[in-house]
N, C-alpha and C. Protein backbone atom coordinates (compact mmCIF):
# COMPACT_ATOMS: atom_id res chain seq x y z
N UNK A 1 0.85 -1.18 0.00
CA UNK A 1 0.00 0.00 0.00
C UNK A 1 0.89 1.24 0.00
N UNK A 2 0.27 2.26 -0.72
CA UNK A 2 1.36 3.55 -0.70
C UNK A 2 0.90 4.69 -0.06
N UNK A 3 1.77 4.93 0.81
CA UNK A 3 1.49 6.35 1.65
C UNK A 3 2.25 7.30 1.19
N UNK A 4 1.34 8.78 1.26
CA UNK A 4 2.12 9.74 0.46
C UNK A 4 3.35 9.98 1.94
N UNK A 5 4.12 10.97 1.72
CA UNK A 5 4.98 11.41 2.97
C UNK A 5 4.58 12.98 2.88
N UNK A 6 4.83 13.16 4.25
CA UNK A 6 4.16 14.18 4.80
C UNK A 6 4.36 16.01 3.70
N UNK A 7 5.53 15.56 3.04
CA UNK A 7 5.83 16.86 2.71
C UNK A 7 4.81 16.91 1.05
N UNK A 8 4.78 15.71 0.69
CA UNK A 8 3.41 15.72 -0.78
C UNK A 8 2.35 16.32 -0.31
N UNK A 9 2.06 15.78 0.83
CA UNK A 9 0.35 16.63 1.61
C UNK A 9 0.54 18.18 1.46
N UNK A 10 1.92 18.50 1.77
CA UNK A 10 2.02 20.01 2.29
C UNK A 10 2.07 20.38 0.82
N UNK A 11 2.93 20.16 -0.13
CA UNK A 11 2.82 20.73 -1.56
C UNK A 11 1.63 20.50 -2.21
N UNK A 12 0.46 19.17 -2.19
CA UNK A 12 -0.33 19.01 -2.56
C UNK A 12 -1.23 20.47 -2.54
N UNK A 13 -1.71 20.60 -0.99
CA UNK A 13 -1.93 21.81 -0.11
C UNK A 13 -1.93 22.83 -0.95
N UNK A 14 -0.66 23.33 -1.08
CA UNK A 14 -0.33 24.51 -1.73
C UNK A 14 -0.22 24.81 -3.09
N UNK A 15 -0.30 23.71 -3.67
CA UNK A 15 -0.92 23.72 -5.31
C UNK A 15 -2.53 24.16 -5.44
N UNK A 16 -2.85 23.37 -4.85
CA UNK A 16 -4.62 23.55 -5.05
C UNK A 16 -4.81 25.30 -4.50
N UNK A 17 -4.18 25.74 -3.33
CA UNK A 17 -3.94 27.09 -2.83
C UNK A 17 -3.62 27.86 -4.13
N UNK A 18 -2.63 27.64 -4.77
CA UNK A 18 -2.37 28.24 -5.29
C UNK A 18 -2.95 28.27 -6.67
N UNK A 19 -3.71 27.46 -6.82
CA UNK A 19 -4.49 27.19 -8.34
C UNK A 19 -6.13 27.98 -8.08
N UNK A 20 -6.31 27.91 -6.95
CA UNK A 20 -7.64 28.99 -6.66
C UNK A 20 -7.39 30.53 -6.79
N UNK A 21 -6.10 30.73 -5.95
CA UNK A 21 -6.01 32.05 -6.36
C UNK A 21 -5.90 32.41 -7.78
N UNK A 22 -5.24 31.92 -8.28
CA UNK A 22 -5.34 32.24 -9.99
C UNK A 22 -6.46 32.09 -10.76
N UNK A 23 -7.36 30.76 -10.27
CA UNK A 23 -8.68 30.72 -10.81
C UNK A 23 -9.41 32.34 -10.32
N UNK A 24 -9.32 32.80 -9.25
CA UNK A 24 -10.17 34.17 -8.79
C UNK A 24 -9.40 35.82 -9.58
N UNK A 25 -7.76 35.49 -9.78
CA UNK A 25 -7.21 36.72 -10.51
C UNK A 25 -7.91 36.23 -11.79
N UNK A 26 -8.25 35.58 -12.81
CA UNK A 26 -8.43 35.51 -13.81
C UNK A 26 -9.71 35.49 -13.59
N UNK A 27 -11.10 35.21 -12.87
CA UNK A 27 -12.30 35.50 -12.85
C UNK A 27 -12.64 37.14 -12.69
N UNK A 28 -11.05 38.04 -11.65
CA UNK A 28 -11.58 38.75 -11.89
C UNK A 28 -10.56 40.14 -12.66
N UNK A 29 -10.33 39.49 -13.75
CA UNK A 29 -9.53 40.37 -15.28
C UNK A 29 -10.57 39.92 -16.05
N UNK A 30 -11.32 38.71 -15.79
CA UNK A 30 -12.67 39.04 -17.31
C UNK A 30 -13.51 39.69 -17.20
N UNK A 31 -13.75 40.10 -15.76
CA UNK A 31 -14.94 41.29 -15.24
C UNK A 31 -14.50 42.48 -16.00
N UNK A 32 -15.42 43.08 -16.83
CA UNK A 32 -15.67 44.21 -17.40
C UNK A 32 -15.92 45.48 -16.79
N UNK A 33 -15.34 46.20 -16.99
CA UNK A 33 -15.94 47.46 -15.83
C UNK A 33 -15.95 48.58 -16.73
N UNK A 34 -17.01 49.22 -17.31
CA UNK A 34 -17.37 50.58 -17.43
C UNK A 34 -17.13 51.32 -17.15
N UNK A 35 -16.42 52.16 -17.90
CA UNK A 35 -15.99 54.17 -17.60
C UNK A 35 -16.73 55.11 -17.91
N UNK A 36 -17.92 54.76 -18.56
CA UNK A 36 -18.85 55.79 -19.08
C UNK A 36 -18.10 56.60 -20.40
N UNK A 37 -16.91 56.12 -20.97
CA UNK A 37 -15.44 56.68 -22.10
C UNK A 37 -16.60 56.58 -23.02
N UNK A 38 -16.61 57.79 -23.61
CA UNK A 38 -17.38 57.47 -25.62
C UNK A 38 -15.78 56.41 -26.05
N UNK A 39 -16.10 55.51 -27.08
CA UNK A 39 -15.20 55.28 -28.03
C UNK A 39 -14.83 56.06 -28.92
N UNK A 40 -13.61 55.61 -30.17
CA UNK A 40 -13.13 56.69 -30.63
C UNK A 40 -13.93 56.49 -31.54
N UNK A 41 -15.11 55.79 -32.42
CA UNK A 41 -15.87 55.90 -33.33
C UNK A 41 -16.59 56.86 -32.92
N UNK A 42 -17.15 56.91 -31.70
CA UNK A 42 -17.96 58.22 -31.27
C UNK A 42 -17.54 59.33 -31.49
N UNK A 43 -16.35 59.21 -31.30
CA UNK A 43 -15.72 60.89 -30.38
C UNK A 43 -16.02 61.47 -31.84
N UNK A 44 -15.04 60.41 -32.88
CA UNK A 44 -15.06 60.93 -34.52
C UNK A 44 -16.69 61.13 -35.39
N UNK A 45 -17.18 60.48 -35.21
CA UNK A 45 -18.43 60.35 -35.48
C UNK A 45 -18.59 59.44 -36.77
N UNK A 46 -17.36 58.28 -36.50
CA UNK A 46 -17.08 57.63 -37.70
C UNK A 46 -17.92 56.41 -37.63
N UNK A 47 -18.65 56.29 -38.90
CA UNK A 47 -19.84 54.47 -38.65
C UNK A 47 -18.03 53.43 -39.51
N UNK A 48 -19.38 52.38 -39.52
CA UNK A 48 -18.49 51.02 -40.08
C UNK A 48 -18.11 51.20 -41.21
N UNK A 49 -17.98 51.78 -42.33
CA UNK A 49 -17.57 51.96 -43.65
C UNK A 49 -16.28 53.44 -42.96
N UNK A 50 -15.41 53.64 -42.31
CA UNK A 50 -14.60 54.99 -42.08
C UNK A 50 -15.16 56.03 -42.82
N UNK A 51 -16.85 56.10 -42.83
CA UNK A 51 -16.75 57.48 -43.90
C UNK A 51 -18.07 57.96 -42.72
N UNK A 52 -17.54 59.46 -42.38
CA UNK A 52 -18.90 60.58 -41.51
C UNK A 52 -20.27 60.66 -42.34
């Protein structure tokens, strides 16, 4: 039968630790956040063909 040794538990530990935090920085860089900014199509008053 195979037993892990004590120091796999502790790295085990700290992988999964450390794989949540990154799961939560990257849940929250896809969060979108609003400035109320016109874009620069706005600002210009340019549509989809570049012509006013």
């Amino acid at each position: 039968m195979f037993t892990p040794a004590p120091g796999l538990k502790v790295s085990l530990a700290g992988a999964e630790q450390k794989l949540a935090q990154l799961d939560a920085e990257q849940t929250q860089r896809a969060t979108v956040t609003n400035l109320e900014m016109p874009t620069f199509r706005q600002i210009t008053g340019r549509d989809s063909d570049g012509l006013a």
